[in-house]
Protein backbone atom coordinates (compact mmCIF):
# COMPACT_ATOMS: atom_id res chain seq x y z
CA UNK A 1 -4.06 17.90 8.31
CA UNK A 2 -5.11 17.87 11.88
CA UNK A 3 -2.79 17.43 14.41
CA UNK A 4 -5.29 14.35 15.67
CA UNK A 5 -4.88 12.66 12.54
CA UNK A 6 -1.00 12.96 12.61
CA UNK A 7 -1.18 11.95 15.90
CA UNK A 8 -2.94 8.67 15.48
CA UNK A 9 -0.63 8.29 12.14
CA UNK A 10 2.41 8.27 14.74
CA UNK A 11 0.78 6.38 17.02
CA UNK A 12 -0.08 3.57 14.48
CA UNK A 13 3.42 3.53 13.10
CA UNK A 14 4.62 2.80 16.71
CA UNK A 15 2.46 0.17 17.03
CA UNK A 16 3.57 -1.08 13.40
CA UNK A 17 7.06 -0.73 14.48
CA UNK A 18 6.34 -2.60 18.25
CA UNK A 19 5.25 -5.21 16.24
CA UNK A 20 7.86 -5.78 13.96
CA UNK A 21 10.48 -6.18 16.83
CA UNK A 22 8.54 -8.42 18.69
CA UNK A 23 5.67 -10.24 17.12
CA UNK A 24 6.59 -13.68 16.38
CA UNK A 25 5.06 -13.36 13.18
CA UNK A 26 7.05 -10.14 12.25
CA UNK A 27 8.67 -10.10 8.74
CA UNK A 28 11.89 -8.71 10.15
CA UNK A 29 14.39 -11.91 10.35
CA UNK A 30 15.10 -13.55 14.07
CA UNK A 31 18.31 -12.21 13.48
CA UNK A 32 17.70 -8.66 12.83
CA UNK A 33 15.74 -7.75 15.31
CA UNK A 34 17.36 -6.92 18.46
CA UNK A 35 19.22 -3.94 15.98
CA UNK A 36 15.36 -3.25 14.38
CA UNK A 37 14.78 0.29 16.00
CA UNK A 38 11.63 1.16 13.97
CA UNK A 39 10.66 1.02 10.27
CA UNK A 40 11.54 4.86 8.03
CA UNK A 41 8.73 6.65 7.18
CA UNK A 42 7.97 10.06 5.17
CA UNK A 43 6.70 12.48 7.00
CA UNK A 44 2.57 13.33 7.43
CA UNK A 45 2.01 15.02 4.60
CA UNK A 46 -1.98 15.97 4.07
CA UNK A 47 -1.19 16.47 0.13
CA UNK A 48 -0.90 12.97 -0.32
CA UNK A 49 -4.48 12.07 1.41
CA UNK A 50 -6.83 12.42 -1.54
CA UNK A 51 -10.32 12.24 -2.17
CA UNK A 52 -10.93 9.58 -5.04
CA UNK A 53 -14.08 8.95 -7.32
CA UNK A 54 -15.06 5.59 -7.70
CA UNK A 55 -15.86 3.15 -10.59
CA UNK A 56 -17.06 -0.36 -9.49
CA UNK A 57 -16.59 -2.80 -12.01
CA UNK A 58 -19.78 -4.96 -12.13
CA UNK A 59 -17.78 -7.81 -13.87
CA UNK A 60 -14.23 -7.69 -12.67
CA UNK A 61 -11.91 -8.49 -15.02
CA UNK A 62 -9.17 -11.25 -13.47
CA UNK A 63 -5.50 -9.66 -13.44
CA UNK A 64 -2.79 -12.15 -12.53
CA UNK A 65 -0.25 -10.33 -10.93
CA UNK A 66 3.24 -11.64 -10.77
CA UNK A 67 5.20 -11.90 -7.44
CA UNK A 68 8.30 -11.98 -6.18
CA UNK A 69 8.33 -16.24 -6.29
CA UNK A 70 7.79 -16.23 -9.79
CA UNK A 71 3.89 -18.15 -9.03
CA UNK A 72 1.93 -15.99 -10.25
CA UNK A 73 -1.39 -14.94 -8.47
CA UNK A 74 -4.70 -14.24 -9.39
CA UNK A 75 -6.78 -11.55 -8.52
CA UNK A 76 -9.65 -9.48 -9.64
CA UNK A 77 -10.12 -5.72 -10.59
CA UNK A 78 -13.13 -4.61 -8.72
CA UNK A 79 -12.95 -1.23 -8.44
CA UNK A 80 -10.89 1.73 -10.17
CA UNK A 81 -10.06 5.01 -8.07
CA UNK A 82 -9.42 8.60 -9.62
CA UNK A 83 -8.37 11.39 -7.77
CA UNK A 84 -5.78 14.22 -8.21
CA UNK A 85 -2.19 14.98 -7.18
CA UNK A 86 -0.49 18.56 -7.74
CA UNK A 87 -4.00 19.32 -10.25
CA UNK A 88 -3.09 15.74 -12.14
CA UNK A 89 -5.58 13.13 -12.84
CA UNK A 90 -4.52 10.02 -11.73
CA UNK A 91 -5.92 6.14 -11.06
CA UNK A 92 -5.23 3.47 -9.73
CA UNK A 93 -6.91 -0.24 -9.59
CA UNK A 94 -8.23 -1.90 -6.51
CA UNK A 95 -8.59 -5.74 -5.90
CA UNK A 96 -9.78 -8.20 -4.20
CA UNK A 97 -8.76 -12.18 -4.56
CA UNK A 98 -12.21 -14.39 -5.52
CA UNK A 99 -14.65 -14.89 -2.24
CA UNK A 100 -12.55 -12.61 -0.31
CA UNK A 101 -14.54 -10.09 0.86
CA UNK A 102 -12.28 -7.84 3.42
CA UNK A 103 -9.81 -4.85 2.44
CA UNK A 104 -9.54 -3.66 -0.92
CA UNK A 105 -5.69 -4.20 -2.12
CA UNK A 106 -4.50 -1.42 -3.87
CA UNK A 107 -0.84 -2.16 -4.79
CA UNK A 108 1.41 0.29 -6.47
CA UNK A 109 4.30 1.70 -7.94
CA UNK A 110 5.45 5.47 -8.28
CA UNK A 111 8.54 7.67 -8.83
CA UNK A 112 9.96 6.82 -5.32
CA UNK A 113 9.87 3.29 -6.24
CA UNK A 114 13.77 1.80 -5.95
CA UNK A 115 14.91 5.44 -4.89
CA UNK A 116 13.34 5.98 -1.15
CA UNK A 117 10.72 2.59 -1.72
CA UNK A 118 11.21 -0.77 -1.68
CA UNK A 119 11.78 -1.62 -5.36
CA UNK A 120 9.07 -3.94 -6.18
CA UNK A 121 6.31 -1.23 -4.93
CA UNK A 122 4.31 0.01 -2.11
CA UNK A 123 0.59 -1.63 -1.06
CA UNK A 124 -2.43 -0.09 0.22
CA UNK A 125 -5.54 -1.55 2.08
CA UNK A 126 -8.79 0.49 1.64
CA UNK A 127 -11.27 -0.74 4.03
CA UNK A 128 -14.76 1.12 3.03
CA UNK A 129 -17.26 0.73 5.84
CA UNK A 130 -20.11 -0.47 2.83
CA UNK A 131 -19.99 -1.59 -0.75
CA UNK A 132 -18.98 0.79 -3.22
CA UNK A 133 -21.34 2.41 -5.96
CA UNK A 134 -20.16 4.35 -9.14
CA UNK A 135 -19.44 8.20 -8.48
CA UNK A 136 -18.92 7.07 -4.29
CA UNK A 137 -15.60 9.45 -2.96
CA UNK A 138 -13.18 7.55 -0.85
CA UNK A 139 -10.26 8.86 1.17
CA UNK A 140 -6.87 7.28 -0.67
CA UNK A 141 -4.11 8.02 1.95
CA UNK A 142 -0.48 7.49 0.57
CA UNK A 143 0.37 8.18 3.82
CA UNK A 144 -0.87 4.48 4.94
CA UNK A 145 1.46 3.09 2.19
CA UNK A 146 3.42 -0.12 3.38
CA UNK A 147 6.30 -2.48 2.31
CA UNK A 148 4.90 -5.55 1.50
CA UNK A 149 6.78 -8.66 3.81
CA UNK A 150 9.12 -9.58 1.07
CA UNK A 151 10.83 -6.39 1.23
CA UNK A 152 12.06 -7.41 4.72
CA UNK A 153 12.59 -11.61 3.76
CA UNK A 154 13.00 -13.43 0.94
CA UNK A 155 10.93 -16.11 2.53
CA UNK A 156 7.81 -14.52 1.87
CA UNK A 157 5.89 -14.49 -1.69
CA UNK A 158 4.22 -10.67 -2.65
CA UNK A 159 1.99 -9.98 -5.31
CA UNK A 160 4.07 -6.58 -8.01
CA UNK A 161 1.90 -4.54 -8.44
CA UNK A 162 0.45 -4.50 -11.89
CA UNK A 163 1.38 -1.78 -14.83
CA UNK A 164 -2.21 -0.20 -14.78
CA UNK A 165 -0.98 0.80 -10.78
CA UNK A 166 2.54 2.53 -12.24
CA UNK A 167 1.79 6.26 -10.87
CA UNK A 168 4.36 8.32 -13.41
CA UNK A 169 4.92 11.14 -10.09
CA UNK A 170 6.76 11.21 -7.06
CA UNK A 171 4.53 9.73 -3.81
CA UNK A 172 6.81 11.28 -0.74
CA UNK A 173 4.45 9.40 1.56
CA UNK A 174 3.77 6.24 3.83
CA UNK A 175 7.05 3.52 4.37
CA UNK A 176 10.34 4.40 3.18
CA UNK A 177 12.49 1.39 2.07
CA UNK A 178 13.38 -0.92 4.91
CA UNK A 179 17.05 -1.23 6.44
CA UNK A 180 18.04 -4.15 7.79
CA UNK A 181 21.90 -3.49 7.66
């Protein structure tokens, strides 16, 4: 990993963490924020930003996710990524809500999850510069992994990330669980 890339991985975490503190619109509670000194991340780690192959799913299939207000959500499975961790094979599902066209959400659980993660999972926001065509390689960086904004308030509704996105190995990478003790 280049020490530009770890730079600008720092340097977006600050920003990250200057907005939780003092963004009206941060997910960290009025209350908790004067003590808020910065969210707990893993450290850089360049094993855990992989090259994935893509599958686009012509016809995505709906998934309706359940979230952490019990209304479920709908969303659909455009796209499929495979890659490889420590020589495994490995995928996970990307998805987009109907007529949104931004960010792919890639939400997702792994062996971290409830240990050093929030316990309802981890999210990821893949932002290709085009479309995606079968067989395109994309850049999947774990180390970009968030806590979604319920993990920090009950007052906000998150999509759990489906079983197909259960990785069965440990992702030391991205957000650690918040503490807001």
């Amino acid at each position: 990993m280049s020490e530009d890339y770890a730079e600008r991985l720092r340097a977006n975490r600050r920003e990250k963490d200057e907005f939780f503190a003092e963004h009206q619109q941060s997910p960290i509670p009025p209350e908790h924020r004067d003590d808020f000194d910065g969210l707990d991340y893993f450290p850089p780690d360049p094993d855990y930003r992989v090259e994935a192959t893509v599958t686009v799913h012509d016809e995505p299939e709906p998934v309706e996710m359940e979230t952490t207000a019990s209304n479920p959500v709908r969303y659909l499975r455009i796209v499929t990524f495979a890659f490889e961790v420590d020589g495994e094979e490995h995928t996970l599902a990307g998805y987009r809500q109907e007529g949104d066209d931004g960010a792919i959400f890639v939400p997702f659980r792994d062996k971290t999850t409830g240990q050093q993660t929030y316990h309802q999972g981890r999210y990821m926001e893949l932002a290709p510069e085009r479309d995606l065509d079968d067989g395109d390689t994309v850049t999947v960086d774990f180390n970009l992994a968030y806590s979604p904004f319920c993990a920090y308030s009950e007052t906000f509704s998150c999509p759990l990330p489906p079983e197909e996105n259960w990785l069965e190995i440990v992702v030391p990478a991205g957000e650690r669980t918040p503490d807001l003790d």
